[in-house]
N, C-alpha and C. Protein backbone atom coordinates (compact mmCIF):
# COMPACT_ATOMS: atom_id res chain seq x y z
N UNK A 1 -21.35 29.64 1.02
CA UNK A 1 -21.10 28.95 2.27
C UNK A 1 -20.22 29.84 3.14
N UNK A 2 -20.63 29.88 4.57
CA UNK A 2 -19.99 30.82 5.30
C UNK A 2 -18.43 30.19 5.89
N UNK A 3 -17.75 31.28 6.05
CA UNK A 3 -16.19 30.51 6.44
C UNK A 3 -16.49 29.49 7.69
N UNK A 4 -17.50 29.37 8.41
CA UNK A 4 -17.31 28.61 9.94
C UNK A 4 -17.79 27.18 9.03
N UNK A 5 -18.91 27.51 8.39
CA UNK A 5 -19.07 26.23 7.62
C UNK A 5 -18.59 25.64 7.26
N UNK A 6 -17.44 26.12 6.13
CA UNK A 6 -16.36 25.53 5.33
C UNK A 6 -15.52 24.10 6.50
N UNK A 7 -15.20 25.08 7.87
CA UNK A 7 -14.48 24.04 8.58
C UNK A 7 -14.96 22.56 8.81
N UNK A 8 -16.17 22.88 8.74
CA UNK A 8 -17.22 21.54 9.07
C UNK A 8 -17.10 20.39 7.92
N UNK A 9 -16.92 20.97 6.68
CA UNK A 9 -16.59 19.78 5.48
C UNK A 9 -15.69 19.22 5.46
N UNK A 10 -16.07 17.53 5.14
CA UNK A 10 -15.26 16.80 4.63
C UNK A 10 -14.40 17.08 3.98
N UNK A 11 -12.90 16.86 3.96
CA UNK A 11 -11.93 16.83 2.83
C UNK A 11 -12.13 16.29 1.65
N UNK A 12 -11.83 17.01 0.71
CA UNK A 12 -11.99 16.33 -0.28
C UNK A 12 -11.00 15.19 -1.47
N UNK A 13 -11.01 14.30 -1.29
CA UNK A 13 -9.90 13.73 -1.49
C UNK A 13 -9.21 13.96 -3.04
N UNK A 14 -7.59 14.28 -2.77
CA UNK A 14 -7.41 14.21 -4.20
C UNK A 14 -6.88 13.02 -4.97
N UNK A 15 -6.79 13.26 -6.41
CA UNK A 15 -6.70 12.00 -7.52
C UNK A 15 -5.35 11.15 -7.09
N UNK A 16 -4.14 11.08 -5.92
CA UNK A 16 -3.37 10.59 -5.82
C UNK A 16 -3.62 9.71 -4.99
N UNK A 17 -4.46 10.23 -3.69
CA UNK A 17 -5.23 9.25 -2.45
C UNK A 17 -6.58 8.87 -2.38
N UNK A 18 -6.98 8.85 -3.96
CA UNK A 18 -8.48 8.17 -3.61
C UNK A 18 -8.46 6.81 -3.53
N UNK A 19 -9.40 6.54 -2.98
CA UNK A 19 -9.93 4.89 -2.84
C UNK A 19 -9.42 4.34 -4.45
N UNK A 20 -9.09 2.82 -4.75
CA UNK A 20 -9.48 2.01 -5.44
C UNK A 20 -10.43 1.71 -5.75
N UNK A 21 -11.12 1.92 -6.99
CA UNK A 21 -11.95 0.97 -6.76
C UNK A 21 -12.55 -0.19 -7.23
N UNK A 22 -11.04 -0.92 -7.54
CA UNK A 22 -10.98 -2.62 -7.94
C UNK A 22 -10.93 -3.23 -6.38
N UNK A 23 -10.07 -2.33 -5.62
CA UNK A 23 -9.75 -2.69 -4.06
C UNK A 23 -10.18 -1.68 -3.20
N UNK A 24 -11.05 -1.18 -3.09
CA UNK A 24 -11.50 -0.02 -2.04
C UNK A 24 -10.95 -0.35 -0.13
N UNK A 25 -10.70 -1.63 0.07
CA UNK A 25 -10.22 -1.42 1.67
C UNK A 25 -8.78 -1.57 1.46
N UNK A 26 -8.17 -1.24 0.13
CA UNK A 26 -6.61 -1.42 0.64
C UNK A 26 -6.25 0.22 0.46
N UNK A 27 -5.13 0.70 1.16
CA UNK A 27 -4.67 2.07 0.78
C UNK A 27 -3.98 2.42 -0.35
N UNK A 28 -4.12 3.53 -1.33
CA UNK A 28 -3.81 3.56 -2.74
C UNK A 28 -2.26 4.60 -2.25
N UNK A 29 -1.28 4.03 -2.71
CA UNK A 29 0.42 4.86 -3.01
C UNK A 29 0.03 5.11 -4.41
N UNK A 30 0.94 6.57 -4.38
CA UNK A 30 0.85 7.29 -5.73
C UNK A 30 2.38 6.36 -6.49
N UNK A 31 3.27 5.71 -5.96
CA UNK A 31 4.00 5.23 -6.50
C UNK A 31 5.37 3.92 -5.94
N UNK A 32 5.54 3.49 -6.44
CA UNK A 32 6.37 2.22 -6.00
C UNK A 32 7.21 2.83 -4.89
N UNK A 33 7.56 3.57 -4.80
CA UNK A 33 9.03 4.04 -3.57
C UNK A 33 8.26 4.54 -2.34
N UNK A 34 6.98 4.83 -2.77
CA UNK A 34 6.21 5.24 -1.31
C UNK A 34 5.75 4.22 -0.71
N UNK A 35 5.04 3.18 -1.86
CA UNK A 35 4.61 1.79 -1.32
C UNK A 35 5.86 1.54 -0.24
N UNK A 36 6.40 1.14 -1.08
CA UNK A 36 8.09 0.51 -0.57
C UNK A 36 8.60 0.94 0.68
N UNK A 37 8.38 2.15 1.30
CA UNK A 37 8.67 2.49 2.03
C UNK A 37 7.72 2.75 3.25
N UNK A 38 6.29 2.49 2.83
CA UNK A 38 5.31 2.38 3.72
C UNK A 38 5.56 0.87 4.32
N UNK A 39 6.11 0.06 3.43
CA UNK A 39 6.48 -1.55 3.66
C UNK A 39 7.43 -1.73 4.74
N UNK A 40 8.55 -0.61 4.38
CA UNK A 40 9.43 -1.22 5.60
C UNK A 40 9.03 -0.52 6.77
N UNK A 41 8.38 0.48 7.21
CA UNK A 41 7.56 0.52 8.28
C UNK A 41 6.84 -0.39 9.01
N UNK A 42 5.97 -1.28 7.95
CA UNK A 42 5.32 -2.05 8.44
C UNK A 42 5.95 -3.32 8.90
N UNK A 43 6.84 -3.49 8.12
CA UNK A 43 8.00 -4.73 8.53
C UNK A 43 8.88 -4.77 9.76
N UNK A 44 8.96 -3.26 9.99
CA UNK A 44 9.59 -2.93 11.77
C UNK A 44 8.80 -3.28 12.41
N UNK A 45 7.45 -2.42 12.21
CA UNK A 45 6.13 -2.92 13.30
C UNK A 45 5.90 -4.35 13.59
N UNK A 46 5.93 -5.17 12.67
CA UNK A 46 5.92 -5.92 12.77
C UNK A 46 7.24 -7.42 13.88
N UNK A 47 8.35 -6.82 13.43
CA UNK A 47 9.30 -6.97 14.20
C UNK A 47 9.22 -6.89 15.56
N UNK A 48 8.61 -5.24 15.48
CA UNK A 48 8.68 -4.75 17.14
C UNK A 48 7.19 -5.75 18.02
N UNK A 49 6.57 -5.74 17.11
CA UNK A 49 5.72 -6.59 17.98
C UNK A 49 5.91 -7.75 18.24
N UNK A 50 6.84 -8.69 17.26
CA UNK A 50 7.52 -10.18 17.89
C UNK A 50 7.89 -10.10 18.88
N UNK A 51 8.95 -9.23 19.10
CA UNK A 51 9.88 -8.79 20.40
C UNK A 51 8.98 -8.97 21.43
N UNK A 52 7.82 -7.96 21.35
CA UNK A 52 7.39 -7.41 22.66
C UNK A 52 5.93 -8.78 22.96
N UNK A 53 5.39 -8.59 21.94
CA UNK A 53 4.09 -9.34 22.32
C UNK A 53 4.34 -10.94 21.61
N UNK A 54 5.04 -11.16 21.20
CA UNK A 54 5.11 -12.61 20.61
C UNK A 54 4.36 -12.94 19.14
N UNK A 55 3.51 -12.11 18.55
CA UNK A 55 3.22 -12.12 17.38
C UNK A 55 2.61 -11.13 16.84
N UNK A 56 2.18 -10.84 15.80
CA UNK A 56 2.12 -9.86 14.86
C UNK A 56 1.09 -9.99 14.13
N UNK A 57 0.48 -8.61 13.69
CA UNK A 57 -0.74 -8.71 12.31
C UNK A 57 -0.56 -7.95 11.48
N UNK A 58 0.88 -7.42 11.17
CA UNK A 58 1.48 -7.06 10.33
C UNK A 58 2.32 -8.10 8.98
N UNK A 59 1.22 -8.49 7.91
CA UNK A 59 1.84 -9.49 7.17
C UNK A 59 2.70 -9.21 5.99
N UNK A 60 2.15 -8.07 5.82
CA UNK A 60 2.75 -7.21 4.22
C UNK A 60 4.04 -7.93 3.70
N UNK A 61 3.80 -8.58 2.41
CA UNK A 61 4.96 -9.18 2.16
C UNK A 61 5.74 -8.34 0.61
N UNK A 62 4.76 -7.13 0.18
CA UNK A 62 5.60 -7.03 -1.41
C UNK A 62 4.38 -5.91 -1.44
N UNK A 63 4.99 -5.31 -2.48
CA UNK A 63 4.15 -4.12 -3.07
C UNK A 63 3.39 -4.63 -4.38
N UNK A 64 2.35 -3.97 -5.15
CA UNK A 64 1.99 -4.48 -6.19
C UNK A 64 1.48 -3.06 -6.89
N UNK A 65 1.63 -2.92 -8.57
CA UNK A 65 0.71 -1.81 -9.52
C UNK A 65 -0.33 -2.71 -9.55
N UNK A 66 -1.42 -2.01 -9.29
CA UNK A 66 -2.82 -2.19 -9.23
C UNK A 66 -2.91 -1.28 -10.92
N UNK A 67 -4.09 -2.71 -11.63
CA UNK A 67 -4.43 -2.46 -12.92
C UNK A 67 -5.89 -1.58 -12.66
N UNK A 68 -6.51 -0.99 -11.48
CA UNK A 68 -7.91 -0.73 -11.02
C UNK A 68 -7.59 1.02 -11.19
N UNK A 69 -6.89 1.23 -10.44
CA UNK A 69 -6.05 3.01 -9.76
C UNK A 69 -4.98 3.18 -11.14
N UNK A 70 -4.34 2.26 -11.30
CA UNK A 70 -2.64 2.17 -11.94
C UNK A 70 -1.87 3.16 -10.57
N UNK A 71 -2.39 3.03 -9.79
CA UNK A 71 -1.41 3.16 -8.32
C UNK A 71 -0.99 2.10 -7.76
N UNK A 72 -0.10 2.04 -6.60
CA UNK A 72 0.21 0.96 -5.99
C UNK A 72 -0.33 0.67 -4.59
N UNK A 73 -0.09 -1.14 -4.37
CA UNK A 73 -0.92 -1.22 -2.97
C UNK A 73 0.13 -2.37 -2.20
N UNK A 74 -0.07 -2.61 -0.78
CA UNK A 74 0.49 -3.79 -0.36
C UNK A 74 -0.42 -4.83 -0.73
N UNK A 75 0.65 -6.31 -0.01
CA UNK A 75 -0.10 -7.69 -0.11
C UNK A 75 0.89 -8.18 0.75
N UNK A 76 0.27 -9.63 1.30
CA UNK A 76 0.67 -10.19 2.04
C UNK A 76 0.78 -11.64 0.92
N UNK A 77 0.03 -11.66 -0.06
CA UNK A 77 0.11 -12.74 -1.12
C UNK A 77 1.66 -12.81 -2.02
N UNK A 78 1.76 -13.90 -2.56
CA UNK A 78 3.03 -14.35 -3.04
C UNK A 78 2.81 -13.44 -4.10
N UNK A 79 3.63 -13.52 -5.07
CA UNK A 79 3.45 -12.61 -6.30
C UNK A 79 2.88 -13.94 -7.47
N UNK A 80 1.68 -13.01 -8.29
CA UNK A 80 0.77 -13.29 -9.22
C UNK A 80 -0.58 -13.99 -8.40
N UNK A 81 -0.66 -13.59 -7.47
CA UNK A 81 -1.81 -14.33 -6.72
C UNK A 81 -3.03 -13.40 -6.54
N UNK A 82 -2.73 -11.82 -6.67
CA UNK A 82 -3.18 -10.60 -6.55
C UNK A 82 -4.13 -10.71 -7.66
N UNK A 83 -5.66 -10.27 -7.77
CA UNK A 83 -6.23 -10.10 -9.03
C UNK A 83 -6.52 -9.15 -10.28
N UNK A 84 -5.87 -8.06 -8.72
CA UNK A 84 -5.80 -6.88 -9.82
C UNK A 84 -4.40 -6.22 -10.67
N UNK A 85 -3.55 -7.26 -10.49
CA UNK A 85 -2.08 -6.99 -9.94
C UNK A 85 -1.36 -6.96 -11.49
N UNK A 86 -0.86 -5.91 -11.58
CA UNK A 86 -0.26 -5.89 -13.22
C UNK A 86 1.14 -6.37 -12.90
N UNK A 87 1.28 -7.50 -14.14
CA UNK A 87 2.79 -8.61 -13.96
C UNK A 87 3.52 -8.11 -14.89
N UNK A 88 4.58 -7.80 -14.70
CA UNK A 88 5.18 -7.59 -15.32
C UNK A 88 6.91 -8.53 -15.17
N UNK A 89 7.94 -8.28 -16.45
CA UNK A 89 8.75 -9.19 -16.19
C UNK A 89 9.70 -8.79 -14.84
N UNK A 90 10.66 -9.28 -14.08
CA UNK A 90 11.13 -9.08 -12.76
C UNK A 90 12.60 -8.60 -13.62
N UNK A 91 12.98 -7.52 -12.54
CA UNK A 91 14.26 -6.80 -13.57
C UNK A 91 14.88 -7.72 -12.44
N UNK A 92 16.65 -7.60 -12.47
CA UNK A 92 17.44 -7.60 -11.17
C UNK A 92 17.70 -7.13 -9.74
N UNK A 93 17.26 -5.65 -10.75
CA UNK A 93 16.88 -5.01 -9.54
C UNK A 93 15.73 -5.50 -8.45
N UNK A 94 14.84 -5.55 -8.80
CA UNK A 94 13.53 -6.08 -8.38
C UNK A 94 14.32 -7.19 -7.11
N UNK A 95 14.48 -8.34 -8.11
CA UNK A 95 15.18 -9.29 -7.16
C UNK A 95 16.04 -8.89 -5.76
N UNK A 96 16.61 -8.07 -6.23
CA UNK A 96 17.76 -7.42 -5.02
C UNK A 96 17.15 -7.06 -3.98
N UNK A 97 15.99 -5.78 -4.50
CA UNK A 97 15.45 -5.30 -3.03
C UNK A 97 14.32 -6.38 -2.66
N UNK A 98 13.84 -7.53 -3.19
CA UNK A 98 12.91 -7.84 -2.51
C UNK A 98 13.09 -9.13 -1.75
N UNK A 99 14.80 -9.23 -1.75
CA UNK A 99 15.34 -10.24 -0.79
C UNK A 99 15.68 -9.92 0.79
């Protein structure tokens, strides 16, 4: 394949950002602190759009390990409501940040 070609291809995705595929339309985090932090992004956005426009479609309420990837994903669902969602017991910690 000639180098001008090469530019023309698709990326190829690697094993940290591929699709799910227990959940293929949600986005796959390689790990809880990225989730987590993709969350409170979304939780500003969300904010900022109360302010400005009066409501929001930003619902994200909690992160979850997906048993599909064993990566992590958002939800807007309570916890254990998720189907692919590995439960595990809730440390203190847990509690702390997700107040």
């Amino acid at each position: 394949m000639s180098k001008s070609a090469k530019k023309f291809q698709k990326p190829q995705l690697t094993k940290h950002n591929q699709r799910c595929s227990a959940t293929p339309d949600k986005r796959r985090y390689r790990d809880n602190q990225e989730a987590k932090h993709d969350l409170r992004n979304f939780r500003a956005r969300a904010a900022q759009d109360l302010k400005t426009k009066g409501f929001t479609t930003y619902n994200q309420k909690r992160t979850y390990e997906c048993s599909g990837c064993n990566g992590f994903h958002l939800t807007s669902q309570e916890l254990g409501r998720v189907k692919f969602e590995v439960v595990r017991e809730l440390t203190i910690q847990d509690l702390i940040l997700s107040a």
